[in-house]
N, C-alpha and C. Protein backbone atom coordinates (compact mmCIF):
# COMPACT_ATOMS: atom_id res chain seq x y z
N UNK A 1 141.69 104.06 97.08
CA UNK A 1 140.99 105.13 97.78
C UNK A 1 140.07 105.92 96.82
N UNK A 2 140.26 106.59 95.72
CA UNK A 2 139.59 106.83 94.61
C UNK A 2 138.59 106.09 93.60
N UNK A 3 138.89 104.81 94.16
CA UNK A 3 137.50 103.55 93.51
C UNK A 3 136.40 104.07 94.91
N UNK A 4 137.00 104.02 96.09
CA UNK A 4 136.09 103.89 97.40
C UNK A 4 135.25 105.68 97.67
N UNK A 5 135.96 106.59 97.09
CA UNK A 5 135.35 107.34 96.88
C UNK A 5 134.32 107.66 95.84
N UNK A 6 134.93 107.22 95.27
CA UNK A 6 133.74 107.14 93.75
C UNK A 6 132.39 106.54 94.23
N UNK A 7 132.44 105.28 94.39
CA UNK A 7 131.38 104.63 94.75
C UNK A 7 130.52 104.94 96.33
N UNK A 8 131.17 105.89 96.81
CA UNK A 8 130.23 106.55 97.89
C UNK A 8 129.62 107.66 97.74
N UNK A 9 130.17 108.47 96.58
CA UNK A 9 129.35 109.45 96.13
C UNK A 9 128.28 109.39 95.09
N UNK A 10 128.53 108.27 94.36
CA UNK A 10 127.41 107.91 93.55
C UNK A 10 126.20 106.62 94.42
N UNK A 11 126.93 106.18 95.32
CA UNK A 11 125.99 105.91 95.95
C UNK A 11 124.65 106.72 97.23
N UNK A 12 125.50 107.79 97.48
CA UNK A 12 124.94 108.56 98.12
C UNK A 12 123.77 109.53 97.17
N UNK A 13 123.89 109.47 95.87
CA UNK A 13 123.56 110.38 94.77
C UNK A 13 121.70 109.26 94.49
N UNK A 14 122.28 107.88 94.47
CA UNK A 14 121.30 106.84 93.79
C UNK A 14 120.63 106.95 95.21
N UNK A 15 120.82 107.21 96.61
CA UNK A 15 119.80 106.86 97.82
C UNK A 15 119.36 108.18 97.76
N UNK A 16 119.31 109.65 97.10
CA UNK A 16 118.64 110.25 96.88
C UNK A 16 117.58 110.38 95.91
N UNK A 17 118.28 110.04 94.93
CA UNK A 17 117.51 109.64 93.44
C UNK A 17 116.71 108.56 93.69
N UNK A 18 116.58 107.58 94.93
CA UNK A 18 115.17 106.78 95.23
C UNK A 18 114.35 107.41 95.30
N UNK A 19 114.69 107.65 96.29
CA UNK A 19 113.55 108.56 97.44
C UNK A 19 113.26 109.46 97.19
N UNK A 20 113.40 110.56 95.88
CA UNK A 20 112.93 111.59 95.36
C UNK A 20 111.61 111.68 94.72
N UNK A 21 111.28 110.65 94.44
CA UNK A 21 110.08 111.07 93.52
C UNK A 21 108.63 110.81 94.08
N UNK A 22 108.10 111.79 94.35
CA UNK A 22 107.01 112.18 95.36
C UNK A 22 106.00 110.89 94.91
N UNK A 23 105.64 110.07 95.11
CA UNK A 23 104.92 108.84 94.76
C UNK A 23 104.14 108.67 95.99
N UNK A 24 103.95 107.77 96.37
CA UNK A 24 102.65 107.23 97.32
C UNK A 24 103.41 107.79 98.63
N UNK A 25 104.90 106.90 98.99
CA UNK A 25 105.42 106.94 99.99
C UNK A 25 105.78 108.54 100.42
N UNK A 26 106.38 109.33 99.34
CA UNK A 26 106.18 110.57 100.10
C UNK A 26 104.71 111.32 100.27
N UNK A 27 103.82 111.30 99.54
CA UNK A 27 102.74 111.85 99.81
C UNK A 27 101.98 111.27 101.47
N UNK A 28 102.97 110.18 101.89
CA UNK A 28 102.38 109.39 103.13
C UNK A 28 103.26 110.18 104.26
N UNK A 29 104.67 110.48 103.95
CA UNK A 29 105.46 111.10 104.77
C UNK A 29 105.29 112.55 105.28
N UNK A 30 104.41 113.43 104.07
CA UNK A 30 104.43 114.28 104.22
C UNK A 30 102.74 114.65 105.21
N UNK A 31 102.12 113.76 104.69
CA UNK A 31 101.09 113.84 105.43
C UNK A 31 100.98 113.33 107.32
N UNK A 32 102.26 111.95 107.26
CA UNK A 32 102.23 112.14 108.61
C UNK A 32 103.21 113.05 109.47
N UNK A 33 103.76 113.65 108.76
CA UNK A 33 104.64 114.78 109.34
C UNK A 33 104.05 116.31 109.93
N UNK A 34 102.40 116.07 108.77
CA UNK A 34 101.37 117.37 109.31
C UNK A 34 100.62 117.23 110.44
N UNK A 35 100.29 115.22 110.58
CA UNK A 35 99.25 115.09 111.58
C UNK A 35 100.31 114.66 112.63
N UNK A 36 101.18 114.11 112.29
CA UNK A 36 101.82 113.08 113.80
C UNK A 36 102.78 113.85 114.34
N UNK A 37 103.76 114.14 113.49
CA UNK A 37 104.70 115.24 113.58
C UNK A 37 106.14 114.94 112.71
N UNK A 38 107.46 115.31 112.76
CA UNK A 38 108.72 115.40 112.15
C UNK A 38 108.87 113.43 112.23
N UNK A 39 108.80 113.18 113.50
CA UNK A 39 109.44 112.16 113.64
C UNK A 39 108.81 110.78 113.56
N UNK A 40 107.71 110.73 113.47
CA UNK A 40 106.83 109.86 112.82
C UNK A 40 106.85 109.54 111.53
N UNK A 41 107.10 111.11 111.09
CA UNK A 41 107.53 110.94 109.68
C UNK A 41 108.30 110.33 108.54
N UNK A 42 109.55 111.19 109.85
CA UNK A 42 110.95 110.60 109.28
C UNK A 42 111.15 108.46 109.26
N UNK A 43 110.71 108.04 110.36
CA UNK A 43 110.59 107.00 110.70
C UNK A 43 109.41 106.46 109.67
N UNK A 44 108.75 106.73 109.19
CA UNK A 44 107.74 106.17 107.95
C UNK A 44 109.15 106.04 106.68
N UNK A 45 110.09 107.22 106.87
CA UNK A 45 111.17 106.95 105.70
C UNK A 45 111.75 106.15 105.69
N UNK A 46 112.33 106.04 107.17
CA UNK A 46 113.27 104.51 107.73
C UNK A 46 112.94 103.42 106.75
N UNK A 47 111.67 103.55 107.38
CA UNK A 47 111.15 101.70 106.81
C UNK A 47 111.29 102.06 104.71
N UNK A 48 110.85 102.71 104.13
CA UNK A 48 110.90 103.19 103.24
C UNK A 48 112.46 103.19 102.68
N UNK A 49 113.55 103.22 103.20
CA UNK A 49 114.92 103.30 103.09
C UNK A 49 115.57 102.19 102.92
N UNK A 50 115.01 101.13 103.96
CA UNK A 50 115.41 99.61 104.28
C UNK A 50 114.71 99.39 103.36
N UNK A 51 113.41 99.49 102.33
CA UNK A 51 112.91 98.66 101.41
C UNK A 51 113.78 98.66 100.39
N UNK A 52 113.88 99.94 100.29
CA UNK A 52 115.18 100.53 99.08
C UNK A 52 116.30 99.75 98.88
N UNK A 53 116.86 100.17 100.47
CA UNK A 53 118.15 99.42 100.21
C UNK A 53 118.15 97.59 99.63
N UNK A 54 117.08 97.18 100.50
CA UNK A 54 117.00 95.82 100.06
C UNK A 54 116.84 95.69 98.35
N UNK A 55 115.92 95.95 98.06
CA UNK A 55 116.02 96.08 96.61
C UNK A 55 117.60 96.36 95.87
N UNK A 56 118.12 97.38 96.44
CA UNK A 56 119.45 97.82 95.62
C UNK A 56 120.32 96.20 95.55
N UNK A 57 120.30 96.22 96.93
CA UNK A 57 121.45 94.87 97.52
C UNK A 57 120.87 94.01 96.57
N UNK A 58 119.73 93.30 95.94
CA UNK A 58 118.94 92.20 95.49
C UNK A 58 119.24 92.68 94.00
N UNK A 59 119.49 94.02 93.67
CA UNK A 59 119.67 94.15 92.07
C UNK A 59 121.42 93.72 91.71
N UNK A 60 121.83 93.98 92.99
CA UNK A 60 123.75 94.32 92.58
C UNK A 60 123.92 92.73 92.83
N UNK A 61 122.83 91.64 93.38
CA UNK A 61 123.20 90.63 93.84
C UNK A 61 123.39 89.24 92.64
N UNK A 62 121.88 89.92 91.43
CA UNK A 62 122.02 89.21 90.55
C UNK A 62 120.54 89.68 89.96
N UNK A 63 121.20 90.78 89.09
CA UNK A 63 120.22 91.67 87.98
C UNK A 63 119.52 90.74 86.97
N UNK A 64 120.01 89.78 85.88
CA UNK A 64 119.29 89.22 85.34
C UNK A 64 118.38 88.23 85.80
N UNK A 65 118.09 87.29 86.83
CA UNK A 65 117.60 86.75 87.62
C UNK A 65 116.54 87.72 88.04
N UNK A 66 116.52 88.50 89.01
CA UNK A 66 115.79 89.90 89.29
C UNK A 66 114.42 90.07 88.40
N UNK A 67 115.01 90.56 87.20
CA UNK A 67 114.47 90.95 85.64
C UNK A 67 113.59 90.13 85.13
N UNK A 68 114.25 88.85 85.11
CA UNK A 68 113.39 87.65 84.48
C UNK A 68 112.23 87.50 85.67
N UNK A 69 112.52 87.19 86.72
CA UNK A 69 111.50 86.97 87.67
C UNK A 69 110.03 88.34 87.43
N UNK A 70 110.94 89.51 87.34
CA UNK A 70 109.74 90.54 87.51
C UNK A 70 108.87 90.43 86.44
N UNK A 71 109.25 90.38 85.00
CA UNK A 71 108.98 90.05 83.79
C UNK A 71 107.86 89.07 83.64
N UNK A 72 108.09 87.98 84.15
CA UNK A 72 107.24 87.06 84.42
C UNK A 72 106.13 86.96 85.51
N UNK A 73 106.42 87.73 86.48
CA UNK A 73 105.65 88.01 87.48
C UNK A 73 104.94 89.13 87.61
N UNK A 74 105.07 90.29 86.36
CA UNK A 74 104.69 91.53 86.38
C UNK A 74 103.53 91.86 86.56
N UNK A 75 102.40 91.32 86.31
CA UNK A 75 100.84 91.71 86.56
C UNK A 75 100.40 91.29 88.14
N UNK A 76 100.74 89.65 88.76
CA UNK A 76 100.51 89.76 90.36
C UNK A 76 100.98 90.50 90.69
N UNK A 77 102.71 90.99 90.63
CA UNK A 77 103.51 91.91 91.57
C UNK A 77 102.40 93.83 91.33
N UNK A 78 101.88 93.52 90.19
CA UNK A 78 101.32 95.30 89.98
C UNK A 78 99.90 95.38 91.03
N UNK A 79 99.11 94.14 90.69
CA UNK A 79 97.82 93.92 91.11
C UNK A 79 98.28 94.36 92.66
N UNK A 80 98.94 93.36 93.24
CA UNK A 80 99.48 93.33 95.09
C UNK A 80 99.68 94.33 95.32
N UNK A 81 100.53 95.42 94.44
CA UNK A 81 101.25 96.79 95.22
C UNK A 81 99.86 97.56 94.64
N UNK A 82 98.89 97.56 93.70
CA UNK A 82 97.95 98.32 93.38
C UNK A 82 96.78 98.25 94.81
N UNK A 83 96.61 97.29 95.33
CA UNK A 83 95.83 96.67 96.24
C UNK A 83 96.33 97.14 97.61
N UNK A 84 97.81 97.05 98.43
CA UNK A 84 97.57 98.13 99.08
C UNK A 84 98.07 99.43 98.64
N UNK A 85 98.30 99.87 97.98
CA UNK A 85 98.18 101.34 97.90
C UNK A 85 96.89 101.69 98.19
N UNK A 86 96.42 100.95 97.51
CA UNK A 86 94.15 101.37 97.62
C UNK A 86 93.77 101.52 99.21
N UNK A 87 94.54 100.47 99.63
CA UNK A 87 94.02 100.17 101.68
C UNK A 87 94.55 101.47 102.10
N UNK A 88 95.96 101.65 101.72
CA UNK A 88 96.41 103.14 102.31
C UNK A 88 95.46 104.41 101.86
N UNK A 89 95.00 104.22 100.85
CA UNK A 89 94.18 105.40 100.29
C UNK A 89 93.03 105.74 100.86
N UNK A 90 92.60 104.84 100.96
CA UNK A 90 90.97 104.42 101.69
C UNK A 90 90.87 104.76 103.43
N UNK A 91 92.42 104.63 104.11
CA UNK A 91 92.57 104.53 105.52
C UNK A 91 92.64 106.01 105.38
N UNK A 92 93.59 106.99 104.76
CA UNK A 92 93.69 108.20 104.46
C UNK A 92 92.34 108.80 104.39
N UNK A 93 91.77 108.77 103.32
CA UNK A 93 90.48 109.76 103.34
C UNK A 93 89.56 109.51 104.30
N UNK A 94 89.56 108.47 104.85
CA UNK A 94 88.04 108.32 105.75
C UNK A 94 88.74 108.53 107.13
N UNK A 95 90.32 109.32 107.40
CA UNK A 95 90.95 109.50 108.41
C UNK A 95 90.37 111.26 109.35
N UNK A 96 90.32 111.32 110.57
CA UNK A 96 90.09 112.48 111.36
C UNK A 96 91.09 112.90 111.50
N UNK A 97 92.33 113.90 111.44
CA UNK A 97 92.92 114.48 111.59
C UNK A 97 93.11 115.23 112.96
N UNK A 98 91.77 115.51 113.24
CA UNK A 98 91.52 116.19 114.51
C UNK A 98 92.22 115.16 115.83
N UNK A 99 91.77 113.96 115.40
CA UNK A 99 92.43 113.04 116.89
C UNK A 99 93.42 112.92 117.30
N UNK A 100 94.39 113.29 116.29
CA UNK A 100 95.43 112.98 115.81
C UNK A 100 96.61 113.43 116.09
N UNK A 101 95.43 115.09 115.73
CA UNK A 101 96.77 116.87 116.03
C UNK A 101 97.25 116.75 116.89
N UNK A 102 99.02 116.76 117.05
CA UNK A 102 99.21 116.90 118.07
C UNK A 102 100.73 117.59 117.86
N UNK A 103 101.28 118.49 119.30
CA UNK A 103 102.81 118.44 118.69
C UNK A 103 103.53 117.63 118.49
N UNK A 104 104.46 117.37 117.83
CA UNK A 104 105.43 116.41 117.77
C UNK A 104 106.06 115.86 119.13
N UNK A 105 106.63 116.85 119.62
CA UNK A 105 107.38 116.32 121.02
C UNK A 105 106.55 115.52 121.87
N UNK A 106 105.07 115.64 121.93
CA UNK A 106 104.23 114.61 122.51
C UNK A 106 103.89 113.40 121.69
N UNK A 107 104.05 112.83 120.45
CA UNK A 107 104.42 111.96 119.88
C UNK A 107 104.69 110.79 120.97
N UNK A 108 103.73 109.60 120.87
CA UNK A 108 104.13 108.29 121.53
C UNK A 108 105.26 107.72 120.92
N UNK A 109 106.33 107.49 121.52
CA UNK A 109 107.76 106.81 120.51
C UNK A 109 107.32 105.13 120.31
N UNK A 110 105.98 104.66 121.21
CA UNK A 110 106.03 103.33 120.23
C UNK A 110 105.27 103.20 119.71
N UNK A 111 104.85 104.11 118.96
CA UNK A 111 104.16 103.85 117.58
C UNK A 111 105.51 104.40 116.57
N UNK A 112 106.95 104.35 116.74
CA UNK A 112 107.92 104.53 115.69
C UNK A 112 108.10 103.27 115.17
N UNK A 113 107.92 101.91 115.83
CA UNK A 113 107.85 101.24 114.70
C UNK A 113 107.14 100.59 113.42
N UNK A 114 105.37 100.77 113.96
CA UNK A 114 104.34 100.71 113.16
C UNK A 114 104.90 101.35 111.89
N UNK A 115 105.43 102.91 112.08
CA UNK A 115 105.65 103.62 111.36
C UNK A 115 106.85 103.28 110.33
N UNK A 116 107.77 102.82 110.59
CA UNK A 116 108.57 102.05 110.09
C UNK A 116 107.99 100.72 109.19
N UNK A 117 107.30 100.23 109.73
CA UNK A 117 106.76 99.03 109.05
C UNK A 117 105.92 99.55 107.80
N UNK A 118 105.01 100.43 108.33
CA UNK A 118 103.82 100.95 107.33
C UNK A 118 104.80 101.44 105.72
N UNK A 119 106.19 102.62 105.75
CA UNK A 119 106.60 102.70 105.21
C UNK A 119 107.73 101.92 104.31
N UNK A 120 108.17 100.87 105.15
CA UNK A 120 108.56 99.30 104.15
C UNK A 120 108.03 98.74 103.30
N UNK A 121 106.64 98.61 104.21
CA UNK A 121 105.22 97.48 103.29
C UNK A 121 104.93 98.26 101.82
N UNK A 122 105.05 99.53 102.73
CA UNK A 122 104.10 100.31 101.55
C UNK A 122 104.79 100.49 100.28
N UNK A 123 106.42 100.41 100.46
CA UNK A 123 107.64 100.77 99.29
C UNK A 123 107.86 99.35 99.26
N UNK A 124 107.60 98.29 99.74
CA UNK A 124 108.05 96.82 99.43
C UNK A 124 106.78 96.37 98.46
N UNK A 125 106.07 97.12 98.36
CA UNK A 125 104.62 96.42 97.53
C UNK A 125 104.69 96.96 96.40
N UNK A 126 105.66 97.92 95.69
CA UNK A 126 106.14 98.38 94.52
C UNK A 126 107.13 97.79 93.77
N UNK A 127 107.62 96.30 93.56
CA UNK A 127 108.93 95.72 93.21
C UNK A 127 109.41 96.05 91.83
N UNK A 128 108.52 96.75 90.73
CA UNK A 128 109.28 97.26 89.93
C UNK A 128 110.03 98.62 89.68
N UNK A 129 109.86 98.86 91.18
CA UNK A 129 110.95 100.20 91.32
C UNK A 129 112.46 99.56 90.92
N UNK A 130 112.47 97.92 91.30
CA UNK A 130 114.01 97.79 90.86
C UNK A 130 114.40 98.10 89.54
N UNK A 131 113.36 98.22 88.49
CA UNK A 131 114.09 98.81 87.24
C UNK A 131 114.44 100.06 87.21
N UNK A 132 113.98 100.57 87.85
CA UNK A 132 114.27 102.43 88.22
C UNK A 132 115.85 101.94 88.84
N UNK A 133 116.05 100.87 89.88
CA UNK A 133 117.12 100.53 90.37
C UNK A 133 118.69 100.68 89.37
N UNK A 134 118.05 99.77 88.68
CA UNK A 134 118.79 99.28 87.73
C UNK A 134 119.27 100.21 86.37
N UNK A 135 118.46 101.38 86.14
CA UNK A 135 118.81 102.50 85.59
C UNK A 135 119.58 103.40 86.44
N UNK A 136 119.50 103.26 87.43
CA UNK A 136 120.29 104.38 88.20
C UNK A 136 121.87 103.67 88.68
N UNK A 137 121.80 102.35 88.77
CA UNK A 137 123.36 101.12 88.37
C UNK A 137 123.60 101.56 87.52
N UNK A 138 123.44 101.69 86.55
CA UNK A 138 123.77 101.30 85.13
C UNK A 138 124.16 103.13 85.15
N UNK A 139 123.53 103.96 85.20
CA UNK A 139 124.12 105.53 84.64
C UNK A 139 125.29 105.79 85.57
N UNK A 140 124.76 105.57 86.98
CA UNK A 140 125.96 105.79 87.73
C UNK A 140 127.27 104.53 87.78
N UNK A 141 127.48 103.48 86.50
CA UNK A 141 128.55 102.57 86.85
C UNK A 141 128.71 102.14 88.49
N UNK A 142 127.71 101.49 89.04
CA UNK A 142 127.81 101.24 90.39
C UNK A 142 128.42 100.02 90.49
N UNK A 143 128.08 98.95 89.12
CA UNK A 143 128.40 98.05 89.32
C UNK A 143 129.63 97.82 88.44
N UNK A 144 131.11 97.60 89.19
CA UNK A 144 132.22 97.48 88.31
C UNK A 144 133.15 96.44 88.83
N UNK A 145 133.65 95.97 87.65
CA UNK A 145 134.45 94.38 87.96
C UNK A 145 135.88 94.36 88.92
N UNK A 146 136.48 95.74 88.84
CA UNK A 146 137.46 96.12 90.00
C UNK A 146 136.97 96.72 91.27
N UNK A 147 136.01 96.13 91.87
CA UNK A 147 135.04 96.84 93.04
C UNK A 147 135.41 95.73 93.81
N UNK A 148 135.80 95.76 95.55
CA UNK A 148 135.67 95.17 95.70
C UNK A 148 135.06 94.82 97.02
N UNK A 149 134.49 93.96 97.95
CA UNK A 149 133.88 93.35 98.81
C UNK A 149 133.79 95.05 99.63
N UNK A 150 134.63 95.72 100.07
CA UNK A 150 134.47 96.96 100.99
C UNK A 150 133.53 97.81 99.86
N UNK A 151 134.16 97.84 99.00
CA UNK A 151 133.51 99.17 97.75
C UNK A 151 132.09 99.05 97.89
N UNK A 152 131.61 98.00 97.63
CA UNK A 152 130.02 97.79 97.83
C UNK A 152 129.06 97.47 98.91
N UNK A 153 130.25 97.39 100.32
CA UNK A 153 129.87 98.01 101.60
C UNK A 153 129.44 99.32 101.91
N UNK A 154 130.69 99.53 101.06
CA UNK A 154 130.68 101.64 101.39
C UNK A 154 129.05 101.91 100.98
N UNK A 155 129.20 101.43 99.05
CA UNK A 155 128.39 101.87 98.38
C UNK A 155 126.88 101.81 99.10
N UNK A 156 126.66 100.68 99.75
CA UNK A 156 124.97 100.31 99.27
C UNK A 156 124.57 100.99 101.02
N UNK A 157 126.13 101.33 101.90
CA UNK A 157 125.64 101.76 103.27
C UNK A 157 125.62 103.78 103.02
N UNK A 158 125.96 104.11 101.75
CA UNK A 158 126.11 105.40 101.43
C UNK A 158 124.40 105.98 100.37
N UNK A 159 124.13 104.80 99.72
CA UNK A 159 122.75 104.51 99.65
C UNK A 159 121.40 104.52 100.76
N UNK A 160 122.06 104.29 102.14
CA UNK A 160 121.06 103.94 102.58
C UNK A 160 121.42 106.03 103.45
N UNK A 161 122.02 106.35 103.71
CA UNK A 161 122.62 107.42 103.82
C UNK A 161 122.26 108.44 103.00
N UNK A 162 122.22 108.23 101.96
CA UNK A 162 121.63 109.23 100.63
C UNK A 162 119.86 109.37 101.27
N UNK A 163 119.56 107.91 100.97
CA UNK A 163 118.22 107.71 101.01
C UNK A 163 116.77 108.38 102.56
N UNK A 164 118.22 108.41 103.75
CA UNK A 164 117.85 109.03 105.23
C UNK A 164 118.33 110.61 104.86
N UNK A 165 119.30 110.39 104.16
CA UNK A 165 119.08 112.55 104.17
C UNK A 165 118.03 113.42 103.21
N UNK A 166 117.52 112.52 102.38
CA UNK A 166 116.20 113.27 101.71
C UNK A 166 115.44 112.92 102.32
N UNK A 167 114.86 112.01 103.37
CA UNK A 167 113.60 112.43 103.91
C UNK A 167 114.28 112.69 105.32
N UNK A 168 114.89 113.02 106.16
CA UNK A 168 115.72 114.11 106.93
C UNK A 168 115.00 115.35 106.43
N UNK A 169 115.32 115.48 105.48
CA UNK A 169 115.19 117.17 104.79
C UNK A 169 113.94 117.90 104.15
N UNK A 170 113.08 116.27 104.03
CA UNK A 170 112.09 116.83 103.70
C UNK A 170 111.08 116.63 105.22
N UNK A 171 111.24 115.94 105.61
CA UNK A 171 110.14 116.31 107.00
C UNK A 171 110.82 117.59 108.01
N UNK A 172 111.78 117.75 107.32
CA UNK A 172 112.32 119.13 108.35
C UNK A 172 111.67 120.23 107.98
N UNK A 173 111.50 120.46 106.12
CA UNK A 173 111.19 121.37 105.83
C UNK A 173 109.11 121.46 105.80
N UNK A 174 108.96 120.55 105.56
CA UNK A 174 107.15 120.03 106.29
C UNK A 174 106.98 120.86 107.23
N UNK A 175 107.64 120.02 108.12
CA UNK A 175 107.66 120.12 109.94
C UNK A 175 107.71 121.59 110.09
N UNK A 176 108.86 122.63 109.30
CA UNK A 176 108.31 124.27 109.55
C UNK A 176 107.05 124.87 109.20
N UNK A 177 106.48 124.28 108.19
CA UNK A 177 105.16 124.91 107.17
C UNK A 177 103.71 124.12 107.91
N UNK A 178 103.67 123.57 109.33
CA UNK A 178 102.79 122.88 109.79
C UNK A 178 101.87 123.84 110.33
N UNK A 179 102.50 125.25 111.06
CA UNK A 179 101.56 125.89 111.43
C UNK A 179 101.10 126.87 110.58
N UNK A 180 101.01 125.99 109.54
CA UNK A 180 99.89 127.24 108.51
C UNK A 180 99.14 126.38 108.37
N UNK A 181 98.47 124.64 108.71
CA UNK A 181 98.15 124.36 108.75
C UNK A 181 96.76 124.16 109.52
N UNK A 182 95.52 124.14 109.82
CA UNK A 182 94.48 124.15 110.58
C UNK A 182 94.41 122.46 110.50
N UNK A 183 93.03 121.76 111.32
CA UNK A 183 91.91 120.99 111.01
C UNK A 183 91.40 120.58 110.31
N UNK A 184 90.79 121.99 109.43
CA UNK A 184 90.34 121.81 108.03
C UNK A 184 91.22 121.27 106.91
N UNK A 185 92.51 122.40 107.04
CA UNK A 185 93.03 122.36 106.36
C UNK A 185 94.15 120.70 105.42
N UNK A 186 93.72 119.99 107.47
CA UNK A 186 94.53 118.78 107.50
C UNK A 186 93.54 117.37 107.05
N UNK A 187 92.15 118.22 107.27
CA UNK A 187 91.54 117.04 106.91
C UNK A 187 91.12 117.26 105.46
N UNK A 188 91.16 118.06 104.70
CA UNK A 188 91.25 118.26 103.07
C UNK A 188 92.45 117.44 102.36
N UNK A 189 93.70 117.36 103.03
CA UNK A 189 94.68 117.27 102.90
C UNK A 189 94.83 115.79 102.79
N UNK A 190 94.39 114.89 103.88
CA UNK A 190 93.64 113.88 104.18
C UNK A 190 92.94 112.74 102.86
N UNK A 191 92.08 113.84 102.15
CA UNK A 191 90.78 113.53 101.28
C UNK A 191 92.07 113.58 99.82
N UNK A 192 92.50 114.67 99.75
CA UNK A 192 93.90 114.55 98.37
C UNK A 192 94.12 113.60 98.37
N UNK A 193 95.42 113.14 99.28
CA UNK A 193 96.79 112.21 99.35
C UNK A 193 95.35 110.86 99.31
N UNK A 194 94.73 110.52 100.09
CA UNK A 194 94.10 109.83 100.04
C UNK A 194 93.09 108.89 98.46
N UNK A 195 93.02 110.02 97.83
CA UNK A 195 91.85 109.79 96.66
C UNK A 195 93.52 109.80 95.47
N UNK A 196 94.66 110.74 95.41
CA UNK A 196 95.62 110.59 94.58
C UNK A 196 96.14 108.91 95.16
N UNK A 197 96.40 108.21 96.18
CA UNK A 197 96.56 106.77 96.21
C UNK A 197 95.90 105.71 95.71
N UNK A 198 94.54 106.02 95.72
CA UNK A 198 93.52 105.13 95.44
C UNK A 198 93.30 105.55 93.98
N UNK A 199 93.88 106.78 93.43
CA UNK A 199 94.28 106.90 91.31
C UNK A 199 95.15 106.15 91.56
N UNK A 200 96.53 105.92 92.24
CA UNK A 200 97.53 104.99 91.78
C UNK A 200 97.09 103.57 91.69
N UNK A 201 96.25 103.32 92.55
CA UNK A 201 96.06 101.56 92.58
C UNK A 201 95.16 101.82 91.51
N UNK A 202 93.79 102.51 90.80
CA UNK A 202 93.43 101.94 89.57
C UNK A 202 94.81 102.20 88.81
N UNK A 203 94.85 102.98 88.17
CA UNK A 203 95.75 102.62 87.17
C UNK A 203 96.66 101.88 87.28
N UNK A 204 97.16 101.62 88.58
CA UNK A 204 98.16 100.32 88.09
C UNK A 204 97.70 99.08 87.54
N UNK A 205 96.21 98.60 88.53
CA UNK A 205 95.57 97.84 88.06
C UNK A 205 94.81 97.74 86.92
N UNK A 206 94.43 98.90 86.18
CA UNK A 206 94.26 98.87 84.91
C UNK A 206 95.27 98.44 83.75
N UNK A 207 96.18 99.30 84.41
CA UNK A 207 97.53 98.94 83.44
C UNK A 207 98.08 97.76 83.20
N UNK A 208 97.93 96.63 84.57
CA UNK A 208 98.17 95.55 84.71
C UNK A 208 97.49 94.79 83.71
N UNK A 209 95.86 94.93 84.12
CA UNK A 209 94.95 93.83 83.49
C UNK A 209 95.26 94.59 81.74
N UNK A 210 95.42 95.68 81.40
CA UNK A 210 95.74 96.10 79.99
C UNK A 210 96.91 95.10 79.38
N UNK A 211 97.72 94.61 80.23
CA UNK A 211 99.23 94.18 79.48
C UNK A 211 98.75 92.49 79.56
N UNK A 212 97.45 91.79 80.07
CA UNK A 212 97.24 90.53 79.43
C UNK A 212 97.23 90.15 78.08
């Protein structure tokens, strides 16, 4: 009972410690949480959560394998995730906001899975987040030789749990600060997140073609 606790609190700790660091995918969450609303948002995390988790499951499944592959594959895998980040960047700034505004509760629910997808693709086109993975195994001992088949049920479903209550919490807290928001204000907002995506894809791609 004390192995099974352990490993649900540090797993719940590592599905926060993903999803924390304001990178492409939250600057995407937070922006559709201003134009679409809470739940568009949150559902951009979904998909964003399931990328995660997959990754985790794929590091605990067989880390050196993983490693070697990325290692060797490191400049296509940067170029691909540099390339769409750029499409997302580009769709962002040249986006109207105005068409868009709307309250949340009028929100079409089937566009929740686009939204889902958009935020998978967009966190699945980053694959060397698994070394971030793999630092956060390794500090938190996630992976241990008396663990067994349930432990890393708990774990990687307390991960995905970690990973839905930070963006839970952050489109909640968005979702209050919307009506200080205008038009203007959303389509400036727009032109940021937009032009800061399209810095991430050069430099990745610089960085890439730098490490030939």
């Amino acid at each position: 009972m004390e192995n099974l606790i352990y490993v649900i609190m540090r797993g719940f700790a590592i599905g926060v410690l993903i999803s924390a660091p304001m990178g492409p995918i939250g600057m995407l969450v937070i922006q559709r949480t201003l134009t679409k609303g809470r739940w568009p948002a949150f559902f951009t995390g979904i998909g964003a959560s399931i990328s995660d988790l997959f990754y985790c499951i794929l590091t605990g499944a067989g880390i050196a394998f993983i490693t070697d592959f990325i290692a060797s594959q490191q400049l296509l895998l940067q170029i691909f995730g540099s390339i769409a980040i750029a499409i997302f960047g580009i769709y962002l700034f040249r986006k109207n906001p105005a068409k868009e505004l709307q309250r949340p509760d009028v929100a079409e629910t089937n566009t929740y899975w686009s939204d889902i997808v958009t935020g998978f693709l967009l966190t699945f086109s980053n694959p060397l987040i698994l070394f971030f993975i793999i630092g956060l195994f390794a500090r938190f001992n996630f992976l241990l030789p008396e663990f067994r088949y349930y432990h890393y049920a708990a774990g990687y479903l307390s991960i995905a749990v970690g990973a839905l209550a930070w963006w839970f919490l952050i489109t909640f807290l968005v979702n209050k600060m919307r009506t200080h928001f205008n038009v203007r204000s959303l389509y400036l907002l727009n032109r940021i997140i937009g032009s800061l995506l399209m810095l991430f894809a050069v430099v990745g791609t610089v960085s890439a073609l730098f490490d030939l």
